[in-house]
C-alpha atoms as a PDB file:
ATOM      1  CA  UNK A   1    -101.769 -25.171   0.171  1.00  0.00           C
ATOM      2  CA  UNK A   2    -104.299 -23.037  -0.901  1.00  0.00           C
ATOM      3  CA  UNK A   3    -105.068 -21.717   2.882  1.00  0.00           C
ATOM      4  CA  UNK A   4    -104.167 -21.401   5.954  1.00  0.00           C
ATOM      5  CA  UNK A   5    -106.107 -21.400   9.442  1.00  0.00           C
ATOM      6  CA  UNK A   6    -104.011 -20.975  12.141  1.00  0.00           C
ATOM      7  CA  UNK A   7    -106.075 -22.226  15.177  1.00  0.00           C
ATOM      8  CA  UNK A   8    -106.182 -21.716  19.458  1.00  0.00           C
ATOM      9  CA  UNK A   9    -107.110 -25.117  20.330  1.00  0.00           C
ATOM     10  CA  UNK A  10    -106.166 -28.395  22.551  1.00  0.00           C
ATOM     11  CA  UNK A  11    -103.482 -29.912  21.467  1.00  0.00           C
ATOM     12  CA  UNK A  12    -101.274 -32.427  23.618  1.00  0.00           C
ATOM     13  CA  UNK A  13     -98.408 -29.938  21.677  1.00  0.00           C
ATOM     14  CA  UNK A  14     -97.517 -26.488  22.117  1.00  0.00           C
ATOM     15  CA  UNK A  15     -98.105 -26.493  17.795  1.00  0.00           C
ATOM     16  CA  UNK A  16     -99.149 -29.081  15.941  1.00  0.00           C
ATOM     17  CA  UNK A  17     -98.769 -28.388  12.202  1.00  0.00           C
ATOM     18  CA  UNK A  18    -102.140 -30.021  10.811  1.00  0.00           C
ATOM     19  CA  UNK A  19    -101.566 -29.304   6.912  1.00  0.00           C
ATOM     20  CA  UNK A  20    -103.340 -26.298   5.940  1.00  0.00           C
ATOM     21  CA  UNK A  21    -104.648 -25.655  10.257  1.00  0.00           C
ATOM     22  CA  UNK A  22    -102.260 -25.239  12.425  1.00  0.00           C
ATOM     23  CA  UNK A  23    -103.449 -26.032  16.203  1.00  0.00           C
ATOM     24  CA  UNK A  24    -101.677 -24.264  18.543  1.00  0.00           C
ATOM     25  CA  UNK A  25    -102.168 -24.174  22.649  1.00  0.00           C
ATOM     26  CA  UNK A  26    -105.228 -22.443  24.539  1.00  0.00           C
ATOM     27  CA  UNK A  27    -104.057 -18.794  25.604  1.00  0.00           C
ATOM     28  CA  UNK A  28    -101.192 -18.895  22.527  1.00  0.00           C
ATOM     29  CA  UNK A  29    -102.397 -15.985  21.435  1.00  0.00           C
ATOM     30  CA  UNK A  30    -102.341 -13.144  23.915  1.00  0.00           C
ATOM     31  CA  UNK A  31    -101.528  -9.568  22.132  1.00  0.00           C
ATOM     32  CA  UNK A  32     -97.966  -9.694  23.133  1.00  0.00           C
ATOM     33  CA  UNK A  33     -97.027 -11.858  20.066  1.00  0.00           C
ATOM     34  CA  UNK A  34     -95.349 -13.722  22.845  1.00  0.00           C
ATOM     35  CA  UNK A  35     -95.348 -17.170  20.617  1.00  0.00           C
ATOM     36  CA  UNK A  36     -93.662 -15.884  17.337  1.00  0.00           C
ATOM     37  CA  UNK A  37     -91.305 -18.086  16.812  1.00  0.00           C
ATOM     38  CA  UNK A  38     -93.575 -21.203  17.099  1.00  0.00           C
ATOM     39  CA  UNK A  39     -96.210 -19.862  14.946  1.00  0.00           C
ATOM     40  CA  UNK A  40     -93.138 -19.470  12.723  1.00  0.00           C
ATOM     41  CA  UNK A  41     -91.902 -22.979  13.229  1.00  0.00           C
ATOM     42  CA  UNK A  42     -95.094 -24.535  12.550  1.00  0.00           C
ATOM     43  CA  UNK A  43     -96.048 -22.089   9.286  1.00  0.00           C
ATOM     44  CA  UNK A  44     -92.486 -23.277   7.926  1.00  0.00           C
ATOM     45  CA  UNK A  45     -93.938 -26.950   7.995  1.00  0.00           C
ATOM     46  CA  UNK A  46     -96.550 -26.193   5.687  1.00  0.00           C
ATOM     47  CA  UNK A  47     -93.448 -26.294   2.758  1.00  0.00           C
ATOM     48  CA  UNK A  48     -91.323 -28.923   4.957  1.00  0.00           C
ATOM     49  CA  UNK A  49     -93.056 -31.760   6.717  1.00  0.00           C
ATOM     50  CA  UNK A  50     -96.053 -31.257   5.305  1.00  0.00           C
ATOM     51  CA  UNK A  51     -96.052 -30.721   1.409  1.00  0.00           C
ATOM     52  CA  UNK A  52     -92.296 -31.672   0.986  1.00  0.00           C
ATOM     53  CA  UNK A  53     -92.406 -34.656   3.473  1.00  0.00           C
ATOM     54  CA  UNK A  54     -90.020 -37.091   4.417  1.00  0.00           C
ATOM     55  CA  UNK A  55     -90.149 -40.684   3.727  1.00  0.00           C
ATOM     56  CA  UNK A  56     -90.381 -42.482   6.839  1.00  0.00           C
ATOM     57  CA  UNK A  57     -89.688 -41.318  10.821  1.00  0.00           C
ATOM     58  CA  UNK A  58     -85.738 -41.620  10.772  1.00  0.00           C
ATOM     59  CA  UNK A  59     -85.315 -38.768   8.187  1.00  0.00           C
ATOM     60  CA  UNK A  60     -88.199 -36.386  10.675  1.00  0.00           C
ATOM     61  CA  UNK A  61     -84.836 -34.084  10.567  1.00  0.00           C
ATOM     62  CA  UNK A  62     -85.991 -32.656   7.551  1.00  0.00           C
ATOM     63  CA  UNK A  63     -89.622 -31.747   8.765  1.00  0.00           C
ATOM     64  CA  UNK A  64     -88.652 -30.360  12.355  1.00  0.00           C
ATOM     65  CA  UNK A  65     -84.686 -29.442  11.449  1.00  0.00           C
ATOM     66  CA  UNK A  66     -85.855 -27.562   8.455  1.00  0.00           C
ATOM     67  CA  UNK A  67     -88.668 -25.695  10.472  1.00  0.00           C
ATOM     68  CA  UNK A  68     -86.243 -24.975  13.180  1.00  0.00           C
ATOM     69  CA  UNK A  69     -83.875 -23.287  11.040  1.00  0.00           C
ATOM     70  CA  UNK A  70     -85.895 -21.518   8.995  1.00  0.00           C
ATOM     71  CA  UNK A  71     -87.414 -20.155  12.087  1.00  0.00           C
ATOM     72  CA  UNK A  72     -83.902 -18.628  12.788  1.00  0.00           C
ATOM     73  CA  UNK A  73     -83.379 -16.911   9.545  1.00  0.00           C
ATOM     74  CA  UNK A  74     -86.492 -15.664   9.553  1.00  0.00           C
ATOM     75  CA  UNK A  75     -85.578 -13.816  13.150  1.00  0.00           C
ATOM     76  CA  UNK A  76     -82.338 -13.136  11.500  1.00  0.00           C
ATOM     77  CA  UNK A  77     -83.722 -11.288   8.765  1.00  0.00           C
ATOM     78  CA  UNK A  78     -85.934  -8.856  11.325  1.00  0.00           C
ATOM     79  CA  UNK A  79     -83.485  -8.613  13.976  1.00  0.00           C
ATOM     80  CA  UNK A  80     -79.447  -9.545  12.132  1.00  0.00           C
ATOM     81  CA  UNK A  81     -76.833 -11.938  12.452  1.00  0.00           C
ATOM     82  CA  UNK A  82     -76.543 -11.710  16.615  1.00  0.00           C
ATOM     83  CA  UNK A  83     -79.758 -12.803  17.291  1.00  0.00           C
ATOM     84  CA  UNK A  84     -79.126 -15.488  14.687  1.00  0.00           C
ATOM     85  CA  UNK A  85     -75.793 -16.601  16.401  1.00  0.00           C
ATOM     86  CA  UNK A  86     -77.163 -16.786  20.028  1.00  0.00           C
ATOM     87  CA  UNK A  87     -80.110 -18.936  19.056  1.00  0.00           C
ATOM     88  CA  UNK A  88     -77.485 -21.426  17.495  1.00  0.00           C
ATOM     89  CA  UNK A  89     -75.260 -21.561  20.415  1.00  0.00           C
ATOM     90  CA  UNK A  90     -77.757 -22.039  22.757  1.00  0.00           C
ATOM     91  CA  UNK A  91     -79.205 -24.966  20.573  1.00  0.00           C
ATOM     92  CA  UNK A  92     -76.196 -25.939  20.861  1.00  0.00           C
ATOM     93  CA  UNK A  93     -75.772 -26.314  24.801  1.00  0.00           C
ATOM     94  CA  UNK A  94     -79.219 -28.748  24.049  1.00  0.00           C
ATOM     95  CA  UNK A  95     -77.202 -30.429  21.421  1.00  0.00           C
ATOM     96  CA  UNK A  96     -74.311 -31.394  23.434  1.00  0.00           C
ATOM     97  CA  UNK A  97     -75.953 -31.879  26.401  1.00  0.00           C
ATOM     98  CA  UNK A  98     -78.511 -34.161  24.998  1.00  0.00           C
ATOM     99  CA  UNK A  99     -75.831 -36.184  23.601  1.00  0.00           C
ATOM    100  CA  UNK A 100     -74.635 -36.877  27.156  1.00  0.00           C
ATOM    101  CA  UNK A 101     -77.871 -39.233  28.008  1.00  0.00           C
ATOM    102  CA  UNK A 102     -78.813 -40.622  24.694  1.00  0.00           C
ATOM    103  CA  UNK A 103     -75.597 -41.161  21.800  1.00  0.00           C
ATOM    104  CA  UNK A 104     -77.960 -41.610  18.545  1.00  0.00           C
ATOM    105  CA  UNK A 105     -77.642 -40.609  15.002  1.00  0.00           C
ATOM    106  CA  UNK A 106     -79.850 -38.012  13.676  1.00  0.00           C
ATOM    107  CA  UNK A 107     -80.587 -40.407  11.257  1.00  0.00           C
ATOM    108  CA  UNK A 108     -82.521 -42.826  13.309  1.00  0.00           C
ATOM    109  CA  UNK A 109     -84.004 -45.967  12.774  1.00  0.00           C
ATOM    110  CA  UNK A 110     -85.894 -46.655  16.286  1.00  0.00           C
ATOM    111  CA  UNK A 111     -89.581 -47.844  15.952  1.00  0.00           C
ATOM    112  CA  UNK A 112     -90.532 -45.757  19.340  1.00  0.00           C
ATOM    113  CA  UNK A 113     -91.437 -42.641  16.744  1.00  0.00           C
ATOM    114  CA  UNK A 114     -91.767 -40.250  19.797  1.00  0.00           C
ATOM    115  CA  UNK A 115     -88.265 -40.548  21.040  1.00  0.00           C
ATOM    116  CA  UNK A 116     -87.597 -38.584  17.904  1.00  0.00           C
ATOM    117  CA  UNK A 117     -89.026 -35.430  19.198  1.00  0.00           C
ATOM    118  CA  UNK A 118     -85.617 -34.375  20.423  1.00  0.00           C
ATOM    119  CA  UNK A 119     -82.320 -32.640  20.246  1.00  0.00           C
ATOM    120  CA  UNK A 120     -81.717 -34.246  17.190  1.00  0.00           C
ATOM    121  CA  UNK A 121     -84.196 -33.941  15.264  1.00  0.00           C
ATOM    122  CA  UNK A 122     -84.775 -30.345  15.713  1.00  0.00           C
ATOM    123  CA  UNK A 123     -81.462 -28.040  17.210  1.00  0.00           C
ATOM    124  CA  UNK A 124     -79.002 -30.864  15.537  1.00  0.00           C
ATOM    125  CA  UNK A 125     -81.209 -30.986  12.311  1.00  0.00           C
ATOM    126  CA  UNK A 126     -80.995 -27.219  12.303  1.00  0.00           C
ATOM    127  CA  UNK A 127     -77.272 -26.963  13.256  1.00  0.00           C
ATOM    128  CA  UNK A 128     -76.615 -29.294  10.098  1.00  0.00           C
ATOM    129  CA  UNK A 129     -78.186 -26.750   7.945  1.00  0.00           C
ATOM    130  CA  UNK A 130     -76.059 -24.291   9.352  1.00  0.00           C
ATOM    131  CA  UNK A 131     -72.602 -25.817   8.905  1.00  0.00           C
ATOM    132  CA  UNK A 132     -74.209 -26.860   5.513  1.00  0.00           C
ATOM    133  CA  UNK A 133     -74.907 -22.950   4.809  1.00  0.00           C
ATOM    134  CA  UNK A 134     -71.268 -22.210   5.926  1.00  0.00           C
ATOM    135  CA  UNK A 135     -69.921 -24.433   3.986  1.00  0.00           C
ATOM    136  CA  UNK A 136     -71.560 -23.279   0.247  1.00  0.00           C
ATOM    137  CA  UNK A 137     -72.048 -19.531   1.223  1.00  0.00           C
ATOM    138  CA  UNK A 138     -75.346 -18.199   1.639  1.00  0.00           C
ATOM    139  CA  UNK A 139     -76.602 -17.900  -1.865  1.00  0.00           C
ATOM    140  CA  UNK A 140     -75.823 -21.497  -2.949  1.00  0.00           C
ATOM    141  CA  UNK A 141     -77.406 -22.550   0.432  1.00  0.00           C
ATOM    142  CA  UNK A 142     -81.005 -20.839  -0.264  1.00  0.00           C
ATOM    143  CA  UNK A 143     -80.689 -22.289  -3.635  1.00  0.00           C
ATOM    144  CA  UNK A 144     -80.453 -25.575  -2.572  1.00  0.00           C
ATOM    145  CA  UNK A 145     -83.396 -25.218   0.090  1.00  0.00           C
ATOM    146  CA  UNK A 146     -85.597 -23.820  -3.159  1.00  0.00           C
ATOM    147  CA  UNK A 147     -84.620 -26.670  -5.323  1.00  0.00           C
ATOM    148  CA  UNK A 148     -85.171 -29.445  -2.769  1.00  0.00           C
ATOM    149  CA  UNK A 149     -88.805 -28.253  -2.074  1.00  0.00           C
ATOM    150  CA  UNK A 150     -89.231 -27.117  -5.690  1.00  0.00           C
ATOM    151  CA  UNK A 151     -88.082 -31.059  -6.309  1.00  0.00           C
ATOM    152  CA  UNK A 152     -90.304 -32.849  -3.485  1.00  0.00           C
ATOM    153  CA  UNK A 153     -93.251 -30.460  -3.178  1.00  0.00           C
ATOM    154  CA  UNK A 154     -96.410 -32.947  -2.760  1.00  0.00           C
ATOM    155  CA  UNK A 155     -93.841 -35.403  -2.521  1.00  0.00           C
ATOM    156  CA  UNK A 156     -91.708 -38.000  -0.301  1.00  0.00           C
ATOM    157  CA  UNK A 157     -88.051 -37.511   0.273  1.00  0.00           C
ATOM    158  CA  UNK A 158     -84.974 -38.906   2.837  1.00  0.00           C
ATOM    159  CA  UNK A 159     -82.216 -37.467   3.156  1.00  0.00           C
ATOM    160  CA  UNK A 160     -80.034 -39.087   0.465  1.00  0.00           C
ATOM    161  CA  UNK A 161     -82.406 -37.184  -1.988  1.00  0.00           C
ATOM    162  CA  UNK A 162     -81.471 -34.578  -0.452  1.00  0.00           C
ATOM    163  CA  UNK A 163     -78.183 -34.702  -0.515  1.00  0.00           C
ATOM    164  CA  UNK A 164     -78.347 -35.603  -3.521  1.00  0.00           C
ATOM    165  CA  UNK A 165     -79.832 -31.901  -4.511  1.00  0.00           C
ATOM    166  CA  UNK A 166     -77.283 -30.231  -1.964  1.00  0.00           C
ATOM    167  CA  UNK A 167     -73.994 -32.404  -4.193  1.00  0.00           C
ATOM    168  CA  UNK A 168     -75.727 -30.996  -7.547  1.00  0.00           C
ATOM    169  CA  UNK A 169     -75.529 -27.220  -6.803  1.00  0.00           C
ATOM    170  CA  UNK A 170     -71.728 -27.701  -4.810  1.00  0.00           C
ATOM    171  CA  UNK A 171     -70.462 -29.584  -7.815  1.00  0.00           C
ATOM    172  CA  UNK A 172     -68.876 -31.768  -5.659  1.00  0.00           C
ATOM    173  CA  UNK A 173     -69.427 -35.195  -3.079  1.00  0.00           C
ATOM    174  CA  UNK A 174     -70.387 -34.519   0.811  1.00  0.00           C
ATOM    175  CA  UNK A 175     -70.285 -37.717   1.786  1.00  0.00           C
ATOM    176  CA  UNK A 176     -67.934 -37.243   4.790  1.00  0.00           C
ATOM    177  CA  UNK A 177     -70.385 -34.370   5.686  1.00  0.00           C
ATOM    178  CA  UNK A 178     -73.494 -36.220   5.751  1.00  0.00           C
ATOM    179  CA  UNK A 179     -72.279 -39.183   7.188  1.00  0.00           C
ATOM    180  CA  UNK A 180     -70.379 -37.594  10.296  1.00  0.00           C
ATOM    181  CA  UNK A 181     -73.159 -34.857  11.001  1.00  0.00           C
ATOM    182  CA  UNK A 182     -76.214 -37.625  10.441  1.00  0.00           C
ATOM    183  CA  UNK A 183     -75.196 -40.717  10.806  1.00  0.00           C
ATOM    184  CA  UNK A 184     -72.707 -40.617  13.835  1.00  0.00           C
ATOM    185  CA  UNK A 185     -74.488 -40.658  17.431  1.00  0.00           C
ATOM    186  CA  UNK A 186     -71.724 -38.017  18.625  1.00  0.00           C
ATOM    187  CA  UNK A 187     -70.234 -34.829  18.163  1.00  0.00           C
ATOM    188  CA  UNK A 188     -66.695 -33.117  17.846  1.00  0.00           C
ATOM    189  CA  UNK A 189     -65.372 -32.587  21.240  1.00  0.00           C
ATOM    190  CA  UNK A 190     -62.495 -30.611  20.477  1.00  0.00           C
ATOM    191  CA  UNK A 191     -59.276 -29.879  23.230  1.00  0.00           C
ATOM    192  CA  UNK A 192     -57.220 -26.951  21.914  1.00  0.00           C
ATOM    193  CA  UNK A 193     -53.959 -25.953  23.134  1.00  0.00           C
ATOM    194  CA  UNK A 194     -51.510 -23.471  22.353  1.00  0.00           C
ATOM    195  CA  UNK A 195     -47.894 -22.393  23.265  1.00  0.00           C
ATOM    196  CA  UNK A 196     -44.858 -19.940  21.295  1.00  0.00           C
ATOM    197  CA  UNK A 197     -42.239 -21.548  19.815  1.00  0.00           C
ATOM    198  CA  UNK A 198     -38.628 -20.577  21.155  1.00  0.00           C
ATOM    199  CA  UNK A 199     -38.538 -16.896  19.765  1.00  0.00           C
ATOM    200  CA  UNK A 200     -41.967 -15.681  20.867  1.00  0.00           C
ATOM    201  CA  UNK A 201     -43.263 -14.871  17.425  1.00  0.00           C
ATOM    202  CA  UNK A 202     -44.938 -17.803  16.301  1.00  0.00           C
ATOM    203  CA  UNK A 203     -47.676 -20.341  18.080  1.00  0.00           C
ATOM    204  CA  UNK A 204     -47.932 -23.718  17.741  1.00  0.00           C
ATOM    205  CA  UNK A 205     -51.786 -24.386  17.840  1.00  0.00           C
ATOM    206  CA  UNK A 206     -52.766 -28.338  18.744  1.00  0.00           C
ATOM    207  CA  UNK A 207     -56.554 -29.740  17.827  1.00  0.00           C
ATOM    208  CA  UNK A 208     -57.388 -33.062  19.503  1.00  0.00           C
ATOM    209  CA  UNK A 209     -60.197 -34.714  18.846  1.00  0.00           C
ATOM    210  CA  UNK A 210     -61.507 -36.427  22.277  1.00  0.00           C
ATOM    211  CA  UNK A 211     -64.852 -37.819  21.470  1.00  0.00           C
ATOM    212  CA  UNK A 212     -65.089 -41.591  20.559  1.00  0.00           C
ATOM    213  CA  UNK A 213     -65.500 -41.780  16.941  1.00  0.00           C
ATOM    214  CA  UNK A 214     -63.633 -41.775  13.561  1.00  0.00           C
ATOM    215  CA  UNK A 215     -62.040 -37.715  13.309  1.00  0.00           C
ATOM    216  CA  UNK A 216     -64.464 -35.729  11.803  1.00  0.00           C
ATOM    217  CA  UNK A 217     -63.541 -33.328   8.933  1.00  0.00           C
ATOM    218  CA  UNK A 218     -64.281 -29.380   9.259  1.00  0.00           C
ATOM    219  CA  UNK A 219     -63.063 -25.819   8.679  1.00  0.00           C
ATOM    220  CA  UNK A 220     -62.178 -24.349  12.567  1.00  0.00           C
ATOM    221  CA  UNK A 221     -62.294 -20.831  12.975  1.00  0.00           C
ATOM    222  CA  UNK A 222     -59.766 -19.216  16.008  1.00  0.00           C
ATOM    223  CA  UNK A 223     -59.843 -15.774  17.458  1.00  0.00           C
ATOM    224  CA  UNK A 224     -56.384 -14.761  18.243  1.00  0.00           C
ATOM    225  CA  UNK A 225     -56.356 -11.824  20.867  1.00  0.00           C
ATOM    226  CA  UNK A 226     -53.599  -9.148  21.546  1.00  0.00           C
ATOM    227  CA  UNK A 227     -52.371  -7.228  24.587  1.00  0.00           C
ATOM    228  CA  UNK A 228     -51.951  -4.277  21.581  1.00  0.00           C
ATOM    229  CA  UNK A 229     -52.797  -5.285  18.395  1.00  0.00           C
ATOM    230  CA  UNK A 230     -56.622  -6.184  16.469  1.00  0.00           C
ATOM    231  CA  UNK A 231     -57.747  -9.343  17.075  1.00  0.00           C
ATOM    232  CA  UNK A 232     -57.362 -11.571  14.355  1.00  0.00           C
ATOM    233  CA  UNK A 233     -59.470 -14.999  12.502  1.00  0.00           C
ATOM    234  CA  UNK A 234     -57.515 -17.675  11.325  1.00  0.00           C
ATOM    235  CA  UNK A 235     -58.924 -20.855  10.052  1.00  0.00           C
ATOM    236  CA  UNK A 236     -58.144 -24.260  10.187  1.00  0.00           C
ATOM    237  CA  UNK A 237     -58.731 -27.382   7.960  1.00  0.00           C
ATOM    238  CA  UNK A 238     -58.955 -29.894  10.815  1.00  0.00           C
ATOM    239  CA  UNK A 239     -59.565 -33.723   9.771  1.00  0.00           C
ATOM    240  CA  UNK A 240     -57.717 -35.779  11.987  1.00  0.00           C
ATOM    241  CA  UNK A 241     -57.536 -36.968  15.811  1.00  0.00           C
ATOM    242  CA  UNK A 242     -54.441 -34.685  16.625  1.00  0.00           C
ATOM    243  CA  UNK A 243     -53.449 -31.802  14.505  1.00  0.00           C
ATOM    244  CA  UNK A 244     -50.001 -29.213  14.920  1.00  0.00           C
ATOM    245  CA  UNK A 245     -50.675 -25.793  12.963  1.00  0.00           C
ATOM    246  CA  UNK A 246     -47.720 -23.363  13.379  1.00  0.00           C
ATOM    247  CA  UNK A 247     -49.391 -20.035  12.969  1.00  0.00           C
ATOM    248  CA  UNK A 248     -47.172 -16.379  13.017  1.00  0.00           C
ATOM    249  CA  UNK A 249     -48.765 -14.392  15.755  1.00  0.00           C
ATOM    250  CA  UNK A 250     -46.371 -12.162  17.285  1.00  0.00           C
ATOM    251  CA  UNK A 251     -46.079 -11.132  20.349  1.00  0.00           C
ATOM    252  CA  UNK A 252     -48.494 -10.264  23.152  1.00  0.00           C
ATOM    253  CA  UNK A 253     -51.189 -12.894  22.357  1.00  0.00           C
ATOM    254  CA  UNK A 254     -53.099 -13.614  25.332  1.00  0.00           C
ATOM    255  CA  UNK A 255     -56.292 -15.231  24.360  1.00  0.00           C
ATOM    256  CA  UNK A 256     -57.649 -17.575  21.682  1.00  0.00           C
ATOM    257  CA  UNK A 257     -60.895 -17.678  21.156  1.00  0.00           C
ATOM    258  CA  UNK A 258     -62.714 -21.217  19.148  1.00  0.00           C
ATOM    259  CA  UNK A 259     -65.357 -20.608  16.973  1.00  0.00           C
ATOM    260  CA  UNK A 260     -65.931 -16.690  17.273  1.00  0.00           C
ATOM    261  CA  UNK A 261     -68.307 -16.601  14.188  1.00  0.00           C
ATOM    262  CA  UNK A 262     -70.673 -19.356  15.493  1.00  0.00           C
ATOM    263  CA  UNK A 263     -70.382 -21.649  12.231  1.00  0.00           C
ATOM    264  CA  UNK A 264     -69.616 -25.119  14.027  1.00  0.00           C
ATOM    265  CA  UNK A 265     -71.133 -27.804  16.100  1.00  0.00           C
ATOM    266  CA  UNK A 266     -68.829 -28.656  18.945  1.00  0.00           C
ATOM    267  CA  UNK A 267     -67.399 -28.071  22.533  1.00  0.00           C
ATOM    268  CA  UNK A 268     -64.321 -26.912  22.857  1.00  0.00           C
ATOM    269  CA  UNK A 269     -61.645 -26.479  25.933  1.00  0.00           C
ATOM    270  CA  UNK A 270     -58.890 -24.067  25.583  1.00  0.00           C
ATOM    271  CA  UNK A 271     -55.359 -23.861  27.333  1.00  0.00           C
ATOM    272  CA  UNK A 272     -52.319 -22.078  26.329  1.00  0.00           C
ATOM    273  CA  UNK A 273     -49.728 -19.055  27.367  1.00  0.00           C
END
């Protein structure tokens, strides 16, 4: 727009995201820039929510998932990849936690329009952006954020438009990734266990997946860690309820680690020796 107020007011909200005057709570603004990240959140809304909004209430994901993640790469760019990683796994504890009282979609088609300001909409919607950014490397991922806005600015858009922009720049279908991420009311709950195989050099590395759904499909990364040797990555093409992987390790693994790089939504229990 062609300004911007950003305002100290009451608002039932801590921000509200008024188009072109953002309200945000009496005493947000104190001197100890205290608030930055919601000022951030609610600034990013001004490009999604606002000018690039979405079609009806069950696509809000792309007004309060978009300004949620943005938020985060913003921070990462000041402060690096770290901060970046601990904001996404403690959205998501809220993720999988929220999941335990309420199994629905992010995609959502209730008509009670508040129960949408949740988990879901914002630290899932976000989370989905960051498997999404994982999944076509970083510079085909800010493409794709350019080109949907670029595409819907002063316009209306759900999320089949944009996948529909995410499939053009991948050259390829994501089908199975929308659908399991936004239209499936649970998430990967993933038991790993590993063991050596008679010779104590290589592993045998089992994936179940426990939660009640089809199997979702996703790259898994594992940390494998030594008594004396570097700790090494593998990854994983999981897409089924049970998986076998037999991996060469060596000898003297003691730990594996799930997910060490932060890049997937899930809980995960680990046993082995």
């Amino acid at each position: 727009y062609k300004k911007l107020a950003n305002v100290q007011a009451k608002t039932m909200f801590g921000g509200m995201e008024n188009a072109g005057a953002i309200f945000y709570f009496e005493d947000a603004v104190n001197g100890k820039r205290e608030h930055e990240n919601l000022q951030s959140h609610e600034i990013v809304h001004q490009w999604f929510g606002n000018h690039a909004t979405e079609k009806s209430f069950a696509h809000l994901w792309l007004s309060e998932g978009f300004a949620t993640y943005l938020t985060h790469i913003y921070t990462e760019s000041k402060s690096g990849t770290g901060i970046l990683n601990s904001r996404m796994r403690s959205d998501r504890d809220v993720v999988l936690e929220f999941v335990k009282s309420r199994k629905r979609p992010v995609v959502d088609t209730t008509s009670n329009f508040m129960l949408l300001l949740n988990a879901n909409s914002y630290q899932k919607g976000s989370w989905v952006l960051h498997m999404l950014r994982r999944e076509l490397g970083d510079s085909v991922f800010h493409a794709v954020i350019r080109n949907y806005y670029a595409t819907y600015a002063g316009r209306n858009a759900d999320t089949k438009d944009f996948q529909a922009i995410v499939e053009a720049h991948a050259s390829k279908k994501l089908d199975r990734f929308f659908q399991q991420w936004l239209y499936t009311p649970v998430n990967p709950q993933l038991g790993i266990n590993w063991r050596y195989l008679p010779g104590g050099k290589n592993i045998e590395v089992t994936i179940n997946q426990l939660q009640d759904s089809e199997p979702f499909a996703f790259p898994l990364e594992l940390e494998l860690n030594f008594l004396q040797a570097t700790p090494r990555v593998i990854k994983l093409p999981i897409n089924k309820k049970t998986e076998s992987f037999t991996i060469e390790a060596g000898t003297g693994l003691t730990t594996i680690v799930p997910d060490p790089n932060t890049s997937l939504l899930a809980s995960f229990s680990v046993t082995g020796k």
